[in-house]
Protein backbone atom coordinates (compact mmCIF):
# COMPACT_ATOMS: atom_id res chain seq x y z
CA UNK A 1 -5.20 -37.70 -88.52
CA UNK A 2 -5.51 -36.41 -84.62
CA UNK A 3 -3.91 -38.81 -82.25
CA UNK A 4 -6.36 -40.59 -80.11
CA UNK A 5 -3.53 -41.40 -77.19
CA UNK A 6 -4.56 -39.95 -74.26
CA UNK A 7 -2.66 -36.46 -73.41
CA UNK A 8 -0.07 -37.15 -70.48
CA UNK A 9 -1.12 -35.87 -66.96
CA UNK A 10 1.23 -33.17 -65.77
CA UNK A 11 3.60 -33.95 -63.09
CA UNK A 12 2.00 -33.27 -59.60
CA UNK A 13 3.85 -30.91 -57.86
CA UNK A 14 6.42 -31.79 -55.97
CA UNK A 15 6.23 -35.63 -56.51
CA UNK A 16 9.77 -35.53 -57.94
CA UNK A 17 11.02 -34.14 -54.86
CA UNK A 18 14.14 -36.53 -53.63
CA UNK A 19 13.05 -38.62 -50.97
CA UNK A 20 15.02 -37.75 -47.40
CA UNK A 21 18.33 -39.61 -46.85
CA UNK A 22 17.82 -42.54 -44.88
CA UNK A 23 19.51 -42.68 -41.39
CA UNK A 24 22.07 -45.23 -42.47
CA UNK A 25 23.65 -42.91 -45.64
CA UNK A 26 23.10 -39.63 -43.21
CA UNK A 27 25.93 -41.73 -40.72
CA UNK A 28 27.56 -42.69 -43.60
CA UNK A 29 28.18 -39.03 -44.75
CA UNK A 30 29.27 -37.88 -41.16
CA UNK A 31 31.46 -41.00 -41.32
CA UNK A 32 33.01 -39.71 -44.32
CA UNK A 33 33.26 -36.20 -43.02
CA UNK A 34 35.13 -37.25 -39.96
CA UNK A 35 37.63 -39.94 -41.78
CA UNK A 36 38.66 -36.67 -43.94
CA UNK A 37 38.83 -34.47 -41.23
CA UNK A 38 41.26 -37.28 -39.19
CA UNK A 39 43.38 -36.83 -42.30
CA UNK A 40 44.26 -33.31 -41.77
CA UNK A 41 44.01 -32.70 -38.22
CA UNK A 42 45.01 -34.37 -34.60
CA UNK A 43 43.15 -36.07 -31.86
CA UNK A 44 44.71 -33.03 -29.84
CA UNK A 45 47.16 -30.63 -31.67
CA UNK A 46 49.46 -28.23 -30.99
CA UNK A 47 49.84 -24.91 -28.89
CA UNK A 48 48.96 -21.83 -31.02
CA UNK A 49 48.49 -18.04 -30.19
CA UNK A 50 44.76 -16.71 -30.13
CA UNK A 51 46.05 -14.72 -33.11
CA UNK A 52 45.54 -17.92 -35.00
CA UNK A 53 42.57 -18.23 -34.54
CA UNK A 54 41.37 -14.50 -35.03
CA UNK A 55 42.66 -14.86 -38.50
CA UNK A 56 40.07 -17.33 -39.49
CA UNK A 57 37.46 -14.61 -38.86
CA UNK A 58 39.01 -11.60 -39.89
CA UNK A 59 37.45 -11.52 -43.22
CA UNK A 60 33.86 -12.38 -41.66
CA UNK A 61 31.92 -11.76 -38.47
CA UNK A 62 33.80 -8.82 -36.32
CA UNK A 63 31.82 -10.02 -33.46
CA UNK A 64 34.05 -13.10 -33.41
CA UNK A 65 37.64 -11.08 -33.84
CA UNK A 66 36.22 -8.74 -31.10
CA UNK A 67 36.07 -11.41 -28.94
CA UNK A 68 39.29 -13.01 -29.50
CA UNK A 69 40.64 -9.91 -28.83
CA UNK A 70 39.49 -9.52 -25.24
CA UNK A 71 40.37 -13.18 -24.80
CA UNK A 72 43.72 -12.61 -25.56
CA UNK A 73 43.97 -10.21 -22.53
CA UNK A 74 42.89 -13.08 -20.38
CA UNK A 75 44.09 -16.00 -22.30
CA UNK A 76 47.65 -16.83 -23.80
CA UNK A 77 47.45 -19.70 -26.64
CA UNK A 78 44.92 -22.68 -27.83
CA UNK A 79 45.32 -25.96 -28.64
CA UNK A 80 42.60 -27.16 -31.00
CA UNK A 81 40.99 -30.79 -30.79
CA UNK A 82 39.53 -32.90 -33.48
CA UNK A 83 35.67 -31.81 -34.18
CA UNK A 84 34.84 -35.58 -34.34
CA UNK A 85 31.93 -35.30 -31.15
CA UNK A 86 34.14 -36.65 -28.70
CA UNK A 87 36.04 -33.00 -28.64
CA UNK A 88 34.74 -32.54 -25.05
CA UNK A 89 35.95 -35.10 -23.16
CA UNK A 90 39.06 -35.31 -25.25
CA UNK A 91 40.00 -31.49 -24.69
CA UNK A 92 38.55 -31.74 -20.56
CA UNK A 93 40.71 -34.80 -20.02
CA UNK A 94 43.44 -33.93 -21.61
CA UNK A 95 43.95 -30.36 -20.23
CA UNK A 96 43.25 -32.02 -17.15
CA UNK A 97 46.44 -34.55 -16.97
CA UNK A 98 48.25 -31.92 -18.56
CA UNK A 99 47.58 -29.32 -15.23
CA UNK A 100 48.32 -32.30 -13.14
CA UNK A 101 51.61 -32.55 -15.15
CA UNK A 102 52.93 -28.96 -15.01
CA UNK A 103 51.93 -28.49 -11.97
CA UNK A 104 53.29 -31.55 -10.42
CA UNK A 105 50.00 -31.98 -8.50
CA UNK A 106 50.60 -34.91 -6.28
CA UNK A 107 47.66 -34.49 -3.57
CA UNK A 108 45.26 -33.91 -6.67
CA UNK A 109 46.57 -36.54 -8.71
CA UNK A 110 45.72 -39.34 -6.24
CA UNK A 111 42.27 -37.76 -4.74
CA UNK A 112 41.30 -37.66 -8.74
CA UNK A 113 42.69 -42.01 -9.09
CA UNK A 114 40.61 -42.48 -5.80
CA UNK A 115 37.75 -40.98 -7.57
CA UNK A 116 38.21 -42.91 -10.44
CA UNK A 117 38.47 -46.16 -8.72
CA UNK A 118 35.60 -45.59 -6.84
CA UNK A 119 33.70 -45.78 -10.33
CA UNK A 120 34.27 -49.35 -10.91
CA UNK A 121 31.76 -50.38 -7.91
CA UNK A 122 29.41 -47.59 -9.15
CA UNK A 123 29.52 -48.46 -12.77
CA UNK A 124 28.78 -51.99 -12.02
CA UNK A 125 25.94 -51.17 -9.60
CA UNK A 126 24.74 -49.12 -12.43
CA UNK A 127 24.32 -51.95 -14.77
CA UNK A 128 27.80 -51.77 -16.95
CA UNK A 129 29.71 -54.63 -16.84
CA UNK A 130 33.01 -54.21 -15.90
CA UNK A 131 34.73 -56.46 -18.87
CA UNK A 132 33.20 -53.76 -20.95
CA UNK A 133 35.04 -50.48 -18.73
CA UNK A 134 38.23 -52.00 -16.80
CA UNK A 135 41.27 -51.64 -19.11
CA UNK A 136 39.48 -48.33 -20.16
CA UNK A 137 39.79 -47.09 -16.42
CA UNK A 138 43.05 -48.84 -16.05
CA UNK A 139 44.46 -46.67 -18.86
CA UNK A 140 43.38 -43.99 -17.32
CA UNK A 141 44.77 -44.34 -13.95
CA UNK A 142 48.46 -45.50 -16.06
CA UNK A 143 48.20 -41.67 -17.49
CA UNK A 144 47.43 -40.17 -14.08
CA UNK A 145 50.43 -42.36 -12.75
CA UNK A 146 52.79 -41.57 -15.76
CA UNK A 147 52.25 -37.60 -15.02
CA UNK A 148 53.03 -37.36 -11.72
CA UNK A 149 56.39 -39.23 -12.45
CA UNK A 150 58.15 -36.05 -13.94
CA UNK A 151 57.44 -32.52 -15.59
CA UNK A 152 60.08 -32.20 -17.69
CA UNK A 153 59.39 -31.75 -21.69
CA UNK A 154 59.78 -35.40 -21.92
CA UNK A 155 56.71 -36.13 -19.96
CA UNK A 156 54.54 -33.44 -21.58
CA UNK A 157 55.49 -35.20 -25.23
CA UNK A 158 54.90 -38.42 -23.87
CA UNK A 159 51.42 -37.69 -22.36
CA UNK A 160 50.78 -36.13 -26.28
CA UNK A 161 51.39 -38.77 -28.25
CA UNK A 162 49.56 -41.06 -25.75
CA UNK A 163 46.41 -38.63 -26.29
CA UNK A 164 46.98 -38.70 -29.68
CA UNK A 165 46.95 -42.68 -29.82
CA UNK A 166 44.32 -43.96 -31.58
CA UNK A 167 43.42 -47.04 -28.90
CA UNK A 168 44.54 -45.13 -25.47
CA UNK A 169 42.44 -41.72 -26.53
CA UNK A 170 39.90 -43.35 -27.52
CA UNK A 171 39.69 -46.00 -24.67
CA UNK A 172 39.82 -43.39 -22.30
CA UNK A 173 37.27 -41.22 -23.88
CA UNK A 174 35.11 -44.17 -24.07
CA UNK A 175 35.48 -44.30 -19.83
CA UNK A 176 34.37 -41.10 -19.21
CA UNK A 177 30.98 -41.17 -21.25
CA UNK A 178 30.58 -44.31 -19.12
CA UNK A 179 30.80 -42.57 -16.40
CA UNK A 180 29.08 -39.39 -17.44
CA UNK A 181 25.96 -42.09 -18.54
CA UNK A 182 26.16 -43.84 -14.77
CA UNK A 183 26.25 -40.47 -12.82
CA UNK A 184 23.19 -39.22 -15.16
CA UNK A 185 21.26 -42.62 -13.96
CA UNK A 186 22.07 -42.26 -10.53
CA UNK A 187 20.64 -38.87 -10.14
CA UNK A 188 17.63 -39.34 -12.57
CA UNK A 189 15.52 -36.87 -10.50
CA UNK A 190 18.03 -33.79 -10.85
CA UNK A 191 18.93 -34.51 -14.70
CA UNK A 192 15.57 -35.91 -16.08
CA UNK A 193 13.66 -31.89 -16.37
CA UNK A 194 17.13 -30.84 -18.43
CA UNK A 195 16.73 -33.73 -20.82
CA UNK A 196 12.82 -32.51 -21.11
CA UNK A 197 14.00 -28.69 -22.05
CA UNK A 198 16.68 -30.71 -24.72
CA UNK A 199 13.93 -31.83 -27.25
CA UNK A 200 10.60 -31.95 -28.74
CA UNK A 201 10.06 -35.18 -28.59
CA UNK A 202 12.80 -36.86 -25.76
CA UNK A 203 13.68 -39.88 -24.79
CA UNK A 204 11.06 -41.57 -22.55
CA UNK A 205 13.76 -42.38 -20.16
CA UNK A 206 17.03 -41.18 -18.70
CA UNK A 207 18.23 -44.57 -19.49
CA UNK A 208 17.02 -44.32 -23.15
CA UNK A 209 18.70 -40.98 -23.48
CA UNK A 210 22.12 -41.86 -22.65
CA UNK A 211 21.97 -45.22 -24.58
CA UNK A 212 21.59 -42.65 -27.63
CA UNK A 213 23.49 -39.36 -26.55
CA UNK A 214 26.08 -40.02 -23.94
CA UNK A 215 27.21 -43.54 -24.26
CA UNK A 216 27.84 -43.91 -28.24
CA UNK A 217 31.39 -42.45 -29.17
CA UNK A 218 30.86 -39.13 -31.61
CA UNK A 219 28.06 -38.04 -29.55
CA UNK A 220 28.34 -34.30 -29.46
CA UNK A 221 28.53 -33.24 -26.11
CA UNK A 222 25.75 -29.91 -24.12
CA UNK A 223 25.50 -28.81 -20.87
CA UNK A 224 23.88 -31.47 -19.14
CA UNK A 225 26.89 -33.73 -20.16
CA UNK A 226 29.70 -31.32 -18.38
CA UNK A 227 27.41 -30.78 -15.46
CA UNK A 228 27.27 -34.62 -14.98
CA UNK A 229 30.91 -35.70 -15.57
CA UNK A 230 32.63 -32.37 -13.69
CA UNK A 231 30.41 -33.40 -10.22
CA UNK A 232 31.02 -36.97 -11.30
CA UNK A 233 34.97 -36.47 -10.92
CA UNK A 234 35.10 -33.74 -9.01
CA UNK A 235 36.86 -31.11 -11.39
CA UNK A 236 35.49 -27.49 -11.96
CA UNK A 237 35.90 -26.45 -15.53
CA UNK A 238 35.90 -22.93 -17.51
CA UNK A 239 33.93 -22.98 -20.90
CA UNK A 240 34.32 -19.21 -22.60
CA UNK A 241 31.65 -19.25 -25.35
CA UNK A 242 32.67 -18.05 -28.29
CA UNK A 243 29.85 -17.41 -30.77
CA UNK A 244 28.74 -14.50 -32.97
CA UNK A 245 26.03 -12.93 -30.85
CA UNK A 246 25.82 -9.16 -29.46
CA UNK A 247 25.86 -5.20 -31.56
CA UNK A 248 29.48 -5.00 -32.78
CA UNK A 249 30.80 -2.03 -30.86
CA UNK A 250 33.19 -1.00 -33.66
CA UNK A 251 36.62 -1.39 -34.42
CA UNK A 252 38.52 -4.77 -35.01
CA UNK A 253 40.44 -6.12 -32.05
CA UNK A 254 39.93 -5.87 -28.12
CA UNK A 255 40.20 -2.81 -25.99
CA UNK A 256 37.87 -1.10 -23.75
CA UNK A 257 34.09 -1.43 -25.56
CA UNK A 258 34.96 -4.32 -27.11
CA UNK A 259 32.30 -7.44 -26.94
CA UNK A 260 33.32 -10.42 -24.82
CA UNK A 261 32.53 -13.88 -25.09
CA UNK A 262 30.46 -15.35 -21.94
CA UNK A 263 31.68 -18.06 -20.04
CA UNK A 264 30.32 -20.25 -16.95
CA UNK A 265 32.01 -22.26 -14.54
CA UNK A 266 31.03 -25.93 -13.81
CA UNK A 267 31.92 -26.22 -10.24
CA UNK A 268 30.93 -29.77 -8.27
CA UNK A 269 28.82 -29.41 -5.11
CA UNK A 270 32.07 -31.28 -3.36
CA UNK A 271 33.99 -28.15 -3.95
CA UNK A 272 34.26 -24.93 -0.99
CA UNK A 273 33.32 -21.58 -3.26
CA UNK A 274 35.41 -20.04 -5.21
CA UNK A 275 37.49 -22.64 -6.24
CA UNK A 276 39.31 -21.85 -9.52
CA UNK A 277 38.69 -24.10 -12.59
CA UNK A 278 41.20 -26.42 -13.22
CA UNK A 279 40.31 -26.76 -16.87
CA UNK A 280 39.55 -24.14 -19.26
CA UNK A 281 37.74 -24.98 -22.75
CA UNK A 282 36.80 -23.09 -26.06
CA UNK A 283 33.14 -23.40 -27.07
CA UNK A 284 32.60 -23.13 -30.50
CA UNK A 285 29.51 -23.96 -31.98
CA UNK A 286 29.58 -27.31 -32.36
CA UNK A 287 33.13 -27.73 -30.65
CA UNK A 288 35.23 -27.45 -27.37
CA UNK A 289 39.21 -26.39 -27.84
CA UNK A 290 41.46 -25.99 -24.70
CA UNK A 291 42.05 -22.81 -23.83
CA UNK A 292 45.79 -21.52 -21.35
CA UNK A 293 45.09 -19.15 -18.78
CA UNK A 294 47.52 -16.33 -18.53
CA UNK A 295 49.96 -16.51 -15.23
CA UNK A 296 49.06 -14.13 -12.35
């Protein structure tokens, strides 16, 4: 006897398509990615030769290991930081004190504490309140203070395990977005057109904008974020982008024909021309590593 059930419908196409991760278990994932990644790797790690990392390429993209090559004419050794989005102004402030340091900079270390103390009126015309920023800045100004004591190897292990410190990085990292946020508010009319280019859809306001990508800690870190935390402290900075772009001109390593990474200098207004960077970073997509100048 024939069934008189109706036959099922088929399945509409595509209506068993997963819906999209929600925003909470997309943070949750990066979350994750980042505790693993703390696991295995340094707020800011050691010195290593270029060759290091040329080897994680050599069995991929040759645009990349041409391009280490003619870095190493121009650039000794590395020292990676963590890729947890705060790799920016971990790697600027740290190569930073650590000039100051070798260089026993005593003129630049207290114009740069004079800078930073005249943040604490700023940031609290600005709107921040200074419970929220004042033993961030103070920590600061105790690592400024600590590297102009001595340059021996003593000094240059102390100032690594303090960067390495969970509470005193991060603290101090946590400063610098402030500021970065306050100078970005303060001149609204030069940085609001480069938050327009950043997005389809942008924030309404400069305010709204750094409430979501300067001020929250992990928030990676572009060009309008160097541009506003180099003029607001008053130190020109070297990126070298490294990415996988240009006609491979043959061959593995540098040399004469060899591609070259680009790089740009961030120079304040406040400084004469031609004033040398002070810092020198690593772009990688995604992630800034310090980069050590060779002598001469």
């Amino acid at each position: 006897m024939a069934s008189t059930e109706p036959a099922a419908e088929p399945p509409v196409a595509g209506s068993e398509a997963p819906d999209r991760p929600s925003d909470e278990a997309i943070l949750q994932q990066q979350n994750q990615i980042r505790a693993e990644q703390a696991k295995v790797s340094e707020y800011v790690g050691q010195e290593e030769n270029l060759g290091a990392l040329k080897a994680e390429y050599e069995n991929g993209n040759q645009n990349f290991v041409q391009k280490i090559g003619k870095l190493e004419e121009r650039y000794r050794t590395f020292r990676r930081t963590r890729g947890d989005g705060n790799c920016f102004f971990r790697g600027f402030i740290y190569a930073y004190l650590e000039g100051l340091l070798q260089n026993s900079d005593l003129a630049e270390a207290n114009r740069f504490m004079s800078v930073v103390q005249s943040w604490k009126a700023k940031l609290v015309e600005g709107g921040f309140q200074e419970l929220v920023f004042e033993d961030a800045m103070e920590l600061l100004l105790e690592q400024v203070k600590e590297v102009t004591k001595a340059s021996d190897q003593f000094a240059q292990e102390k100032l690594l395990v303090n960067m390495r410190d969970d509470m005193v990085s991060n603290m101090i990292v946590m400063f610098l977005r402030l500021v970065t946020s306050c100078e970005v508010q303060r001149r609204e009319d030069f940085f609001f057109p480069f938050i327009l280019g950043m997005y389809d859809e942008p924030p309404a306001t400069v305010e709204l904008f750094c409430q979501r990508h300067v001020e929250p800690m992990g928030e990676e870190s572009d060009h309008l974020h160097i541009v506003a935390v180099t003029e607001a402290l008053q130190i020109p900075v070297r990126v070298v982008y490294l990415d996988s772009s240009g006609l491979p001109a043959g061959g593995g390593g540098g040399g004469a024909g060899a591609l070259e990474a680009s790089c740009h200098d961030f120079v304040p207004d406040s400084c004469p021309p031609g004033t040398a960077p002070r810092v020198h970073l690593l772009y990688r997509p995604g992630h800034y590593d310090i980069l050590y100048a060779k002598s001469g």
